[in-house]
Structures are given as structure tokens and as C-alpha cells.
PDB file of N, CA and C in Angstrom:
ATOM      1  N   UNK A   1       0.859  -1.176   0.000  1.00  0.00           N
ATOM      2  CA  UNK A   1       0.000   0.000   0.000  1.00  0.00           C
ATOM      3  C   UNK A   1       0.905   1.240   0.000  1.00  0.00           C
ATOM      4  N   UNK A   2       0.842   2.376  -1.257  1.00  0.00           N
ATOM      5  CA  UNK A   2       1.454   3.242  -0.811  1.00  0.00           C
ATOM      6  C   UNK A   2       0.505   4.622  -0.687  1.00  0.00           C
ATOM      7  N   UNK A   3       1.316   5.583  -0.342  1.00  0.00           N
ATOM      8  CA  UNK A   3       0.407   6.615   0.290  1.00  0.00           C
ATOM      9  C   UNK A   3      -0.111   7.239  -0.890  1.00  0.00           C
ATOM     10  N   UNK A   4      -1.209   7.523  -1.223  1.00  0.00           N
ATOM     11  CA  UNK A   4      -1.594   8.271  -2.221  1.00  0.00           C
ATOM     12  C   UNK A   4      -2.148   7.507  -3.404  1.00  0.00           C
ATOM     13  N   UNK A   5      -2.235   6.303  -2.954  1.00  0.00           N
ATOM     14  CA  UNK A   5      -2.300   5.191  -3.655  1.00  0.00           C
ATOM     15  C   UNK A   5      -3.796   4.764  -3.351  1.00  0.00           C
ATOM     16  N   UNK A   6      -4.446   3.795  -3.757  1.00  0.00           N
ATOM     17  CA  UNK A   6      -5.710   2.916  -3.243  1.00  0.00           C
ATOM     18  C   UNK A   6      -6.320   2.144  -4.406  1.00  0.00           C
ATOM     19  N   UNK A   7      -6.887   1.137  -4.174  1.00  0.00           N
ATOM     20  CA  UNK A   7      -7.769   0.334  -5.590  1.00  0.00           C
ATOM     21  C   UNK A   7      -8.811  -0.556  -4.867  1.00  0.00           C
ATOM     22  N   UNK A   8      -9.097  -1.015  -5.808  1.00  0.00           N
ATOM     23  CA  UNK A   8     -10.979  -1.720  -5.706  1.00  0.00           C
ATOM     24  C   UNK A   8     -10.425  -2.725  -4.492  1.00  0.00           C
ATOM     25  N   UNK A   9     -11.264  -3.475  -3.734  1.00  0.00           N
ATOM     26  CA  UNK A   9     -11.037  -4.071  -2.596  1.00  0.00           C
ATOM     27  C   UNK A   9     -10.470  -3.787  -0.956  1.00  0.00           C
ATOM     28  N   UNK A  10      -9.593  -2.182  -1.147  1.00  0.00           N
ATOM     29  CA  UNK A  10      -9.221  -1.867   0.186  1.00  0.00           C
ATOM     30  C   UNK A  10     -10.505  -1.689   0.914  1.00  0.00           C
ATOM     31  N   UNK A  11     -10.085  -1.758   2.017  1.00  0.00           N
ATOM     32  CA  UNK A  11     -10.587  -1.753   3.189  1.00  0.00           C
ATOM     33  C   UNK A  11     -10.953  -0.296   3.973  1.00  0.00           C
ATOM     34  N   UNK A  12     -12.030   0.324   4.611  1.00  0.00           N
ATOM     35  CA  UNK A  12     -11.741   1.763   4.892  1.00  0.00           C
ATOM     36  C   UNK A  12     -10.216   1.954   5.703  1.00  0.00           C
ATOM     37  N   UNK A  13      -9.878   1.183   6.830  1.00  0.00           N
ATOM     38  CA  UNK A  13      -8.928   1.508   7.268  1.00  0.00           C
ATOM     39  C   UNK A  13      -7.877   1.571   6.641  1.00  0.00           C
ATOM     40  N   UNK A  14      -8.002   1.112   5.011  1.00  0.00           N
ATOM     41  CA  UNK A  14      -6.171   0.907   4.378  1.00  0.00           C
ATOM     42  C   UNK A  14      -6.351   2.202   3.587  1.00  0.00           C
ATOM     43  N   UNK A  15      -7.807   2.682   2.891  1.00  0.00           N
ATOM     44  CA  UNK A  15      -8.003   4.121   2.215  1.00  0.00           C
ATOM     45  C   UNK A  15      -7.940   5.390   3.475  1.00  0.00           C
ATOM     46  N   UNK A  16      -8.160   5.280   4.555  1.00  0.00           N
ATOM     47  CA  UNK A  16      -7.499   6.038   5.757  1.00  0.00           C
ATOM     48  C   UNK A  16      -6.138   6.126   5.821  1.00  0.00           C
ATOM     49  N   UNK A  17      -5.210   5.295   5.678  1.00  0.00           N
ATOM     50  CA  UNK A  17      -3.970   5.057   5.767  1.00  0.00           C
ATOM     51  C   UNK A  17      -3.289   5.830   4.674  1.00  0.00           C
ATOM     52  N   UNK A  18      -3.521   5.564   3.846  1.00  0.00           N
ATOM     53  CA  UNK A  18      -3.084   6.224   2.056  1.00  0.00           C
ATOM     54  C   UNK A  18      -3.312   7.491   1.649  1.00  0.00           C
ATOM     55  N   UNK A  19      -4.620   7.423   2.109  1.00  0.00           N
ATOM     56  CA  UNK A  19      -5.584   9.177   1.416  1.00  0.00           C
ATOM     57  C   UNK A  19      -5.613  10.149   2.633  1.00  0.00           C
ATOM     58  N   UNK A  20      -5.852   9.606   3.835  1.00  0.00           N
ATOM     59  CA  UNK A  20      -6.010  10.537   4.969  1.00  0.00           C
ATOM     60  C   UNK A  20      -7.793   9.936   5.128  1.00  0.00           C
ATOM     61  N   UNK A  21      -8.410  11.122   6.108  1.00  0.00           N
ATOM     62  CA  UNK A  21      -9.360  10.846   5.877  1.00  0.00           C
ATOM     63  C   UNK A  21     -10.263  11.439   5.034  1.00  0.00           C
ATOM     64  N   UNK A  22     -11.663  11.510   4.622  1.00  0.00           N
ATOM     65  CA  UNK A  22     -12.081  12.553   3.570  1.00  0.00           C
ATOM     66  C   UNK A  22     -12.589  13.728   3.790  1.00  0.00           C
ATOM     67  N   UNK A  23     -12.654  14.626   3.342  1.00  0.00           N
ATOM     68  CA  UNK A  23     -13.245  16.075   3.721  1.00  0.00           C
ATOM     69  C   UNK A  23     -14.682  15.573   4.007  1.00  0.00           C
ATOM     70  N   UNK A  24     -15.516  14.902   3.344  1.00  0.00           N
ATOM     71  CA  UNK A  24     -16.634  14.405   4.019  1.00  0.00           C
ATOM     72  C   UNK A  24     -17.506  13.374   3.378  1.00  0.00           C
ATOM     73  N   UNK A  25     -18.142  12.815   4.212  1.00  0.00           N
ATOM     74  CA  UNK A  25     -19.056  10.942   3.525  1.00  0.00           C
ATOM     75  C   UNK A  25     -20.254  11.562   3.260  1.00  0.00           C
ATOM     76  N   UNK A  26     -20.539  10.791   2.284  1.00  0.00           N
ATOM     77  CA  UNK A  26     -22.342  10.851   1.851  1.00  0.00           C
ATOM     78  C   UNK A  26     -22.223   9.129   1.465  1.00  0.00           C
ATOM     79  N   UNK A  27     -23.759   9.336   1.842  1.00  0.00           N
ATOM     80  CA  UNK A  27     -24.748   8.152   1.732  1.00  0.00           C
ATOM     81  C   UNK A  27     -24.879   8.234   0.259  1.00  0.00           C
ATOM     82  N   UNK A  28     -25.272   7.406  -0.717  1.00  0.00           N
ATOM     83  CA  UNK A  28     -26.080   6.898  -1.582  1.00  0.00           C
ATOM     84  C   UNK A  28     -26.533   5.375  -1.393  1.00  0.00           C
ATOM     85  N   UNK A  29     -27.824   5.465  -1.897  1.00  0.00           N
ATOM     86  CA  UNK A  29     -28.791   4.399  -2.189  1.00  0.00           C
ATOM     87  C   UNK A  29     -29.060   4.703  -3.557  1.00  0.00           C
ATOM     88  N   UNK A  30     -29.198   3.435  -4.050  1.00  0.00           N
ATOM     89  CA  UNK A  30     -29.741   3.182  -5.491  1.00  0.00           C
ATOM     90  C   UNK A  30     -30.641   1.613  -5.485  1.00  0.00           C
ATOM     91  N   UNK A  31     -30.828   1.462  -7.055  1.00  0.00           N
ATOM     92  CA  UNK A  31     -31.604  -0.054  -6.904  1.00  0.00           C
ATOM     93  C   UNK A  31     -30.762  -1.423  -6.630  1.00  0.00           C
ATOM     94  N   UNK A  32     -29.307  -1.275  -6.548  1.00  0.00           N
ATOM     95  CA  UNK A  32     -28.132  -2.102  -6.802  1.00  0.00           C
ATOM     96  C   UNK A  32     -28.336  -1.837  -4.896  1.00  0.00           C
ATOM     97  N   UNK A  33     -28.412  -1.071  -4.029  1.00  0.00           N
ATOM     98  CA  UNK A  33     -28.532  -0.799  -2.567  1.00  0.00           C
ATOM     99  C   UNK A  33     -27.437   0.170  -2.190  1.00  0.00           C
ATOM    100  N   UNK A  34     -27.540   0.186  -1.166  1.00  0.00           N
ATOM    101  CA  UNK A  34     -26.674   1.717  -0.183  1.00  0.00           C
ATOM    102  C   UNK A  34     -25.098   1.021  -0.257  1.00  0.00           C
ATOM    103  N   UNK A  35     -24.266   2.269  -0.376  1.00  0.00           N
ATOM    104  CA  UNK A  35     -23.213   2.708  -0.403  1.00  0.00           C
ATOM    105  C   UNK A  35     -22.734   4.023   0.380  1.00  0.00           C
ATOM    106  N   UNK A  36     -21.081   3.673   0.977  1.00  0.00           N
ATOM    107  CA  UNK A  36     -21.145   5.059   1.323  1.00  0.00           C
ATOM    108  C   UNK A  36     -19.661   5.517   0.579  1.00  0.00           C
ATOM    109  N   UNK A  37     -19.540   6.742   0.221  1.00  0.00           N
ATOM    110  CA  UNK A  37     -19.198   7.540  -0.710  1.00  0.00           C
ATOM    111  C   UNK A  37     -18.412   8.659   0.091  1.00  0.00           C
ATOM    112  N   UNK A  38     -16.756   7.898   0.186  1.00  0.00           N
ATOM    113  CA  UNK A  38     -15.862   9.616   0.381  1.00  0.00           C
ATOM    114  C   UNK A  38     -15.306  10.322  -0.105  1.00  0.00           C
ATOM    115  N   UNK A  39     -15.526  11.454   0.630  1.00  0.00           N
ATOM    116  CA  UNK A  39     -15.290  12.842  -0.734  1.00  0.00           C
ATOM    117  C   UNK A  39     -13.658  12.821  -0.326  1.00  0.00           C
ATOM    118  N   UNK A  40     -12.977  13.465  -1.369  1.00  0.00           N
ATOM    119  CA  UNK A  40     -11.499  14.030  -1.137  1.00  0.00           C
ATOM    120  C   UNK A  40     -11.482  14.971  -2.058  1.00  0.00           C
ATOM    121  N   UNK A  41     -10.928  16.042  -1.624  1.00  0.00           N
ATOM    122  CA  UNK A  41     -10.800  17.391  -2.200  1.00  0.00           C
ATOM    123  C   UNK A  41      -9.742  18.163  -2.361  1.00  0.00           C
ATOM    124  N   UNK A  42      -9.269  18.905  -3.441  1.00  0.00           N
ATOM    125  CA  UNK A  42      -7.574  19.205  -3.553  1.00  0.00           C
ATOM    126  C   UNK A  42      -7.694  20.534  -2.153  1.00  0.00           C
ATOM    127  N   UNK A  43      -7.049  20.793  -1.874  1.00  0.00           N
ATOM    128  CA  UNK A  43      -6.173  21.641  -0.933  1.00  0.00           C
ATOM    129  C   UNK A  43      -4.837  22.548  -1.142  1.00  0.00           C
ATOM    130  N   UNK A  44      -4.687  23.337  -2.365  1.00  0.00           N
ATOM    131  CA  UNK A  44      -3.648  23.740  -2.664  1.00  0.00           C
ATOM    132  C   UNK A  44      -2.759  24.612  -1.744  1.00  0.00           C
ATOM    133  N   UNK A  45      -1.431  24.991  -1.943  1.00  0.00           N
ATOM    134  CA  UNK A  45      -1.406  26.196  -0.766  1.00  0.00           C
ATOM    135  C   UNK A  45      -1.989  27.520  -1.047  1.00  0.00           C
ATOM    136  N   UNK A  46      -2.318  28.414  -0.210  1.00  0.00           N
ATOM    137  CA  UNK A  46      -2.874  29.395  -0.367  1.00  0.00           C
ATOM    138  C   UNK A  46      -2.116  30.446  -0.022  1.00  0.00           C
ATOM    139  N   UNK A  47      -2.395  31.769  -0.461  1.00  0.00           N
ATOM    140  CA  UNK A  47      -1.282  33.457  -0.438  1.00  0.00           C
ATOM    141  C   UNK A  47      -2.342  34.154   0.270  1.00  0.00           C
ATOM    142  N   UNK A  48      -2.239  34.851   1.191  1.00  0.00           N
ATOM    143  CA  UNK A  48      -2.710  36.150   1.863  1.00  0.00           C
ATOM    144  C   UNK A  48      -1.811  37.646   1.742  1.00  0.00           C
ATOM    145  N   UNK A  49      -2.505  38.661   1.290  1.00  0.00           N
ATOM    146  CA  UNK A  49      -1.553  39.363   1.564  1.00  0.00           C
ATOM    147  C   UNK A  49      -2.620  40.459   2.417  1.00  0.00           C
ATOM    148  N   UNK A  50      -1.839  41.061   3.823  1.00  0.00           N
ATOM    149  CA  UNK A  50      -2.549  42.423   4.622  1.00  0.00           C
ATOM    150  C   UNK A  50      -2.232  43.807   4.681  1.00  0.00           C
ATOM    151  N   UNK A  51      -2.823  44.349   5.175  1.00  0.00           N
ATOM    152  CA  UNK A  51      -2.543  46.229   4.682  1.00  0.00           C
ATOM    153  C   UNK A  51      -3.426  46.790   6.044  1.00  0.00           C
ATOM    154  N   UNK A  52      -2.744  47.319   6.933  1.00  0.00           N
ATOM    155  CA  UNK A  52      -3.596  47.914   7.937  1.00  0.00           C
ATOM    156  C   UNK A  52      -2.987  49.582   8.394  1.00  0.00           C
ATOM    157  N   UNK A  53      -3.771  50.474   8.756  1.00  0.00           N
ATOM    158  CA  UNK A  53      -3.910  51.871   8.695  1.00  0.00           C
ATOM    159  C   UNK A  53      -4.436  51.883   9.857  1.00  0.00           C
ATOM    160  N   UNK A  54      -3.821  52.707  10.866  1.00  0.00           N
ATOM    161  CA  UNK A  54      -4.233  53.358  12.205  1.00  0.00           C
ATOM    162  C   UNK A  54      -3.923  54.705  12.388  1.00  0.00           C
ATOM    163  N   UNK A  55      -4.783  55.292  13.463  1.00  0.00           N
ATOM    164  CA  UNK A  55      -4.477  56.576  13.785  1.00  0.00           C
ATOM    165  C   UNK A  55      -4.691  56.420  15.342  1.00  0.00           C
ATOM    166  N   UNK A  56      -4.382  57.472  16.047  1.00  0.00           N
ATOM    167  CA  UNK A  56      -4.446  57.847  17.516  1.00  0.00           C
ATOM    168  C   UNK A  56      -3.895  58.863  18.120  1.00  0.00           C
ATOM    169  N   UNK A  57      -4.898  60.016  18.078  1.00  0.00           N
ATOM    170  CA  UNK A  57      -4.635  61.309  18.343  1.00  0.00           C
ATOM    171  C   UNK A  57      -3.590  61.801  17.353  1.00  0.00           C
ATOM    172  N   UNK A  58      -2.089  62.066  17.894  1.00  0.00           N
ATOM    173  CA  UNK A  58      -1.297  62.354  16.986  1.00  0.00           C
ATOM    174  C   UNK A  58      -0.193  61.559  16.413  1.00  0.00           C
ATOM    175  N   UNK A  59      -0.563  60.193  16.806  1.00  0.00           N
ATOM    176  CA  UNK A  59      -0.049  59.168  15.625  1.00  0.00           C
ATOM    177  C   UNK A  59      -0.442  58.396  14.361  1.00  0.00           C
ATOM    178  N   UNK A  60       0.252  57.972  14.286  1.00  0.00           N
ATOM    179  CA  UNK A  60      -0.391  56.826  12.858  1.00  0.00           C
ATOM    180  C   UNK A  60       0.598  55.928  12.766  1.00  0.00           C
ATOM    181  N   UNK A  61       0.142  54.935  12.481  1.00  0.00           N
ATOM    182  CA  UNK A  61       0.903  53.667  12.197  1.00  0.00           C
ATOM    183  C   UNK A  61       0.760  53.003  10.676  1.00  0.00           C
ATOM    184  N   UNK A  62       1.370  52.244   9.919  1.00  0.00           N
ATOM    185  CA  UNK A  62       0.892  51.657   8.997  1.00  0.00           C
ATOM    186  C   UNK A  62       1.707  49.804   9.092  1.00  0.00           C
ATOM    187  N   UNK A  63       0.976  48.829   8.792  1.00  0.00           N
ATOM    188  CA  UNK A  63       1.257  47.978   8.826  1.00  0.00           C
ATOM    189  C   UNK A  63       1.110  47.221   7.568  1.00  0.00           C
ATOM    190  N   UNK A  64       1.848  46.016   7.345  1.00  0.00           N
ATOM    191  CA  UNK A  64       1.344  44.976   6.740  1.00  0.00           C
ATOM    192  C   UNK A  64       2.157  43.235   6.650  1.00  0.00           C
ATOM    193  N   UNK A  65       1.303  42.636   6.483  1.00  0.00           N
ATOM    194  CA  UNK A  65       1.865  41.352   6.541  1.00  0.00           C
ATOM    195  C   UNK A  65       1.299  40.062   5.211  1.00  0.00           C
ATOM    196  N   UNK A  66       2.100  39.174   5.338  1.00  0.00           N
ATOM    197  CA  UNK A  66       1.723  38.109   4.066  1.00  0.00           C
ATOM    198  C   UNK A  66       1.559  36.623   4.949  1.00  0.00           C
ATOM    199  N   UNK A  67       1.012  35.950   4.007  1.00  0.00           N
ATOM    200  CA  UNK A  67       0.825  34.576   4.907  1.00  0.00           C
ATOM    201  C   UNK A  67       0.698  33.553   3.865  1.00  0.00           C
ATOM    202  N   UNK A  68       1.233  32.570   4.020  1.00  0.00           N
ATOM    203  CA  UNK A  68       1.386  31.445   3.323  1.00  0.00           C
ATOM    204  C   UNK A  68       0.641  30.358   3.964  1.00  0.00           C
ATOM    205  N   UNK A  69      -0.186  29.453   3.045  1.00  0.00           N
ATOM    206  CA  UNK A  69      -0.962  28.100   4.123  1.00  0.00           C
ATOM    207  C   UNK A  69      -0.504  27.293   3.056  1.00  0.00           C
ATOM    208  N   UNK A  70      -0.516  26.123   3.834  1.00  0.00           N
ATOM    209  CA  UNK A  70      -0.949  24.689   2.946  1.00  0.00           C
ATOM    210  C   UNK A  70      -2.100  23.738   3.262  1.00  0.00           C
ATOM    211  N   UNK A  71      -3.538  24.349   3.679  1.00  0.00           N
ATOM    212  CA  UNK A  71      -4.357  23.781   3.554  1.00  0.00           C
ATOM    213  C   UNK A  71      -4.811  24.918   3.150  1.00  0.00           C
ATOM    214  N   UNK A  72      -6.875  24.196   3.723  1.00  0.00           N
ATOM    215  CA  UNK A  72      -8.005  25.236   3.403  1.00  0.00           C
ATOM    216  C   UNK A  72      -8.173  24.730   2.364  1.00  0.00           C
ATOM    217  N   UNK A  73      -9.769  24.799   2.490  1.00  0.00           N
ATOM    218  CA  UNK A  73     -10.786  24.501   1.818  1.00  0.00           C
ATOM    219  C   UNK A  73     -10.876  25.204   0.674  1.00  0.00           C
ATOM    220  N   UNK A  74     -11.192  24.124  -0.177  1.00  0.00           N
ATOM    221  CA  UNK A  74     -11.379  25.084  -1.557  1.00  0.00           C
ATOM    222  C   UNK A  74     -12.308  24.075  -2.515  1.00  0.00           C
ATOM    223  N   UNK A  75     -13.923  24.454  -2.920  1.00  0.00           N
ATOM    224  CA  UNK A  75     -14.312  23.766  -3.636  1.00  0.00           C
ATOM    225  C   UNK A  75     -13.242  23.158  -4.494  1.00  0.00           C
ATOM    226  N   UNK A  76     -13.339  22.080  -5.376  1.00  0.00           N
ATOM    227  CA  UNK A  76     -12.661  20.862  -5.888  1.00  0.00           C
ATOM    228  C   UNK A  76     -12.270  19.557  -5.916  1.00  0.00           C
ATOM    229  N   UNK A  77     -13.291  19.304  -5.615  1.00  0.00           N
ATOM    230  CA  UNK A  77     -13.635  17.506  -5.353  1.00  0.00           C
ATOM    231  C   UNK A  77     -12.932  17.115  -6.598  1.00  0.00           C
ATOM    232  N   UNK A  78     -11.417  16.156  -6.118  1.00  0.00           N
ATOM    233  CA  UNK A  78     -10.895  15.462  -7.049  1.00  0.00           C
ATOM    234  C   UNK A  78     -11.147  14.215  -6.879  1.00  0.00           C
ATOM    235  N   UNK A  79     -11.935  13.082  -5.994  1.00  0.00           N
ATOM    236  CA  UNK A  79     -11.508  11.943  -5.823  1.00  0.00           C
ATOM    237  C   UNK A  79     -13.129  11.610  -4.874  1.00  0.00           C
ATOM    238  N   UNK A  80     -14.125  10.447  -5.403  1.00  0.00           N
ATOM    239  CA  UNK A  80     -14.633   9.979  -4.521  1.00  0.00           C
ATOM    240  C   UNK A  80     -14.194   8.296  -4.776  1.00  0.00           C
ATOM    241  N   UNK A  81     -14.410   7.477  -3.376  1.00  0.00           N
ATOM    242  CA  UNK A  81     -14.153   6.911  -3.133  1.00  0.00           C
ATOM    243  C   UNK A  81     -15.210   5.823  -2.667  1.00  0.00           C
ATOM    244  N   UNK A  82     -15.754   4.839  -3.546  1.00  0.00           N
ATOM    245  CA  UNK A  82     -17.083   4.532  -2.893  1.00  0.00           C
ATOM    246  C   UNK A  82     -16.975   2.827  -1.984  1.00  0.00           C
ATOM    247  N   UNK A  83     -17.403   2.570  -1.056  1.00  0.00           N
ATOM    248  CA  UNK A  83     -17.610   1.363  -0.635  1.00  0.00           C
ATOM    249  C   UNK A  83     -18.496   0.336  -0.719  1.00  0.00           C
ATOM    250  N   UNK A  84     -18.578  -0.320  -0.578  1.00  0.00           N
ATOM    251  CA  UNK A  84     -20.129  -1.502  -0.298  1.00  0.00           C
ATOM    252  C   UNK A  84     -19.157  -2.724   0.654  1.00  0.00           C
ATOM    253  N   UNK A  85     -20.125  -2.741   1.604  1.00  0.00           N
ATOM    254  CA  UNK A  85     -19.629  -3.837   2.670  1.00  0.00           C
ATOM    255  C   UNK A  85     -18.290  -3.646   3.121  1.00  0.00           C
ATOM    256  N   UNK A  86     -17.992  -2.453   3.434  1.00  0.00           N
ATOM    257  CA  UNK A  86     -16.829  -2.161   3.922  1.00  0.00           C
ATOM    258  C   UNK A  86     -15.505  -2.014   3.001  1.00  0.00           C
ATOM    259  N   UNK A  87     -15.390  -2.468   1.848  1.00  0.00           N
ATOM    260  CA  UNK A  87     -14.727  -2.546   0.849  1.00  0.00           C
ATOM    261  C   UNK A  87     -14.866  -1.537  -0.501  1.00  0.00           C
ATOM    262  N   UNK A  88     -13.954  -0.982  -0.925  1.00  0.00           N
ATOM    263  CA  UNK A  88     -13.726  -0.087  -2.105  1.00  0.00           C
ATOM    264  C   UNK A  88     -14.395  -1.019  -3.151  1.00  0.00           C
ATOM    265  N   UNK A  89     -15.553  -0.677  -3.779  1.00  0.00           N
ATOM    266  CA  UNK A  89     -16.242  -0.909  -4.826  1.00  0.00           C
ATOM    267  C   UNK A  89     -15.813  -0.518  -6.141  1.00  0.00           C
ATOM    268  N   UNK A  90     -15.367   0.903  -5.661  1.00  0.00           N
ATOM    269  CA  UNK A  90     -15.070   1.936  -7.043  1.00  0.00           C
ATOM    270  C   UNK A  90     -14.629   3.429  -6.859  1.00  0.00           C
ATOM    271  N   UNK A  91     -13.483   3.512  -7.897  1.00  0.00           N
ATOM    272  CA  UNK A  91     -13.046   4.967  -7.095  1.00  0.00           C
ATOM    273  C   UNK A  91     -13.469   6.476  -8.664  1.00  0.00           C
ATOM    274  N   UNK A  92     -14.049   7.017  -8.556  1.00  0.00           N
ATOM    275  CA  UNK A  92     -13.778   8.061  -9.284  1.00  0.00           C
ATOM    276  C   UNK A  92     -13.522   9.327  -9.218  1.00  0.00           C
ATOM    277  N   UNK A  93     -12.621   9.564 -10.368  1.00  0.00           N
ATOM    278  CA  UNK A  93     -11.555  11.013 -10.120  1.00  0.00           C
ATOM    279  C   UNK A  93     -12.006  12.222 -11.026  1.00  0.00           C
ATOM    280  N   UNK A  94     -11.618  13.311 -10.864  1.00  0.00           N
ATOM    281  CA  UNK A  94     -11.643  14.200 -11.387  1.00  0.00           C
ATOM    282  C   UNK A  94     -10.601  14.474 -12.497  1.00  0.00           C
ATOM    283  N   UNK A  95     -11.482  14.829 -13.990  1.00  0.00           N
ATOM    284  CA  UNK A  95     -10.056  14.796 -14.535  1.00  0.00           C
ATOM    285  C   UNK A  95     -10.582  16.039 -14.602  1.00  0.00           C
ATOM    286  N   UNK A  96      -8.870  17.073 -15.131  1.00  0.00           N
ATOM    287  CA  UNK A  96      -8.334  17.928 -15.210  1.00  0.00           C
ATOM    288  C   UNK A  96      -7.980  18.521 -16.300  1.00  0.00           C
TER     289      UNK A  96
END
């Protein structure tokens, strides 16, 4: 099993292991029966940049700062991951 890795038959705990866990599960039911379905979603890093302006009586200040992340949410569901009976049924991706 490697990280980033997964295929038909894992187990939730081995797609936990590989993928992390998912940003979030949904249910489906159909006529074939219930499944549950995890989401995974890209996470790129993200840029902030700040700008702040003060006054007080007879001062003033000016500030600013930048910020770098490597998470955060960002619509873009690349990857669901579906089960039946505890087992990876089927995985589909987002192409690009």
C-alpha cells in the first residue's frame, strides 16, 4: 500500500492510511442498494496578503503582513471513493 495510492477491494482503514481521511461521507442508495461515498478534495497552498492603517490622536501607524498556508478549503472535489460492505467498490476522479 502506498500513500496516495488505493484500488478496488481496500478496506476503509487501508483508504485512511493512504488518502487521509475525507473532507466528508455521503450516503447513496440506489436499486443495486446503499453505499457510502468519500469525498477528497484538492487543498492547494494558499497566499494572503494584509494592509492595515491606524491613527491615535497624533499618531499613525501603517502595517502589513503576508501569509502562506498549505491547507483550506477550496471547492474541488478530485476523488470519490465509494464502498459496499466495507470494501472499495469503485473509485472516481476528477479529470483535469
Amino acid at each position: 500500500m502506498a500513500a496516495g495510492k488505493i484500488a478496488v477491494g481496500y478496506t476503509t482503514a487501508q483508504v485512511r492510511v493512504a488518502l487521509g481521511a475525507p473532507h466528508r461521507t455521503v450516503s447513496r442508495v440506489s436499486g443495486a442498494g446503499s453505499s457510502e461515498v468519500w469525498v477528497y478534495v484538492d487543498n492547494p497552498p494558499r497566499f494572503s496578503l494584509g494592509l492595515g492603517i491606524a491613527s491615535w490622536r497624533r499618531s499613525s501607524a501603517v502595517g502589513g503582513g503576508v501569509g502562506i498556508s498549505s491547507g483550506g478549503f477550496r471547492d474541488g472535489e478530485r476523488m470519490h471513493v465509494i464502498f459496499d460492505n466495507g470494501r472499495v467498490s469503485a473509485i472516481e476522479t476528477a479529470k483535469r
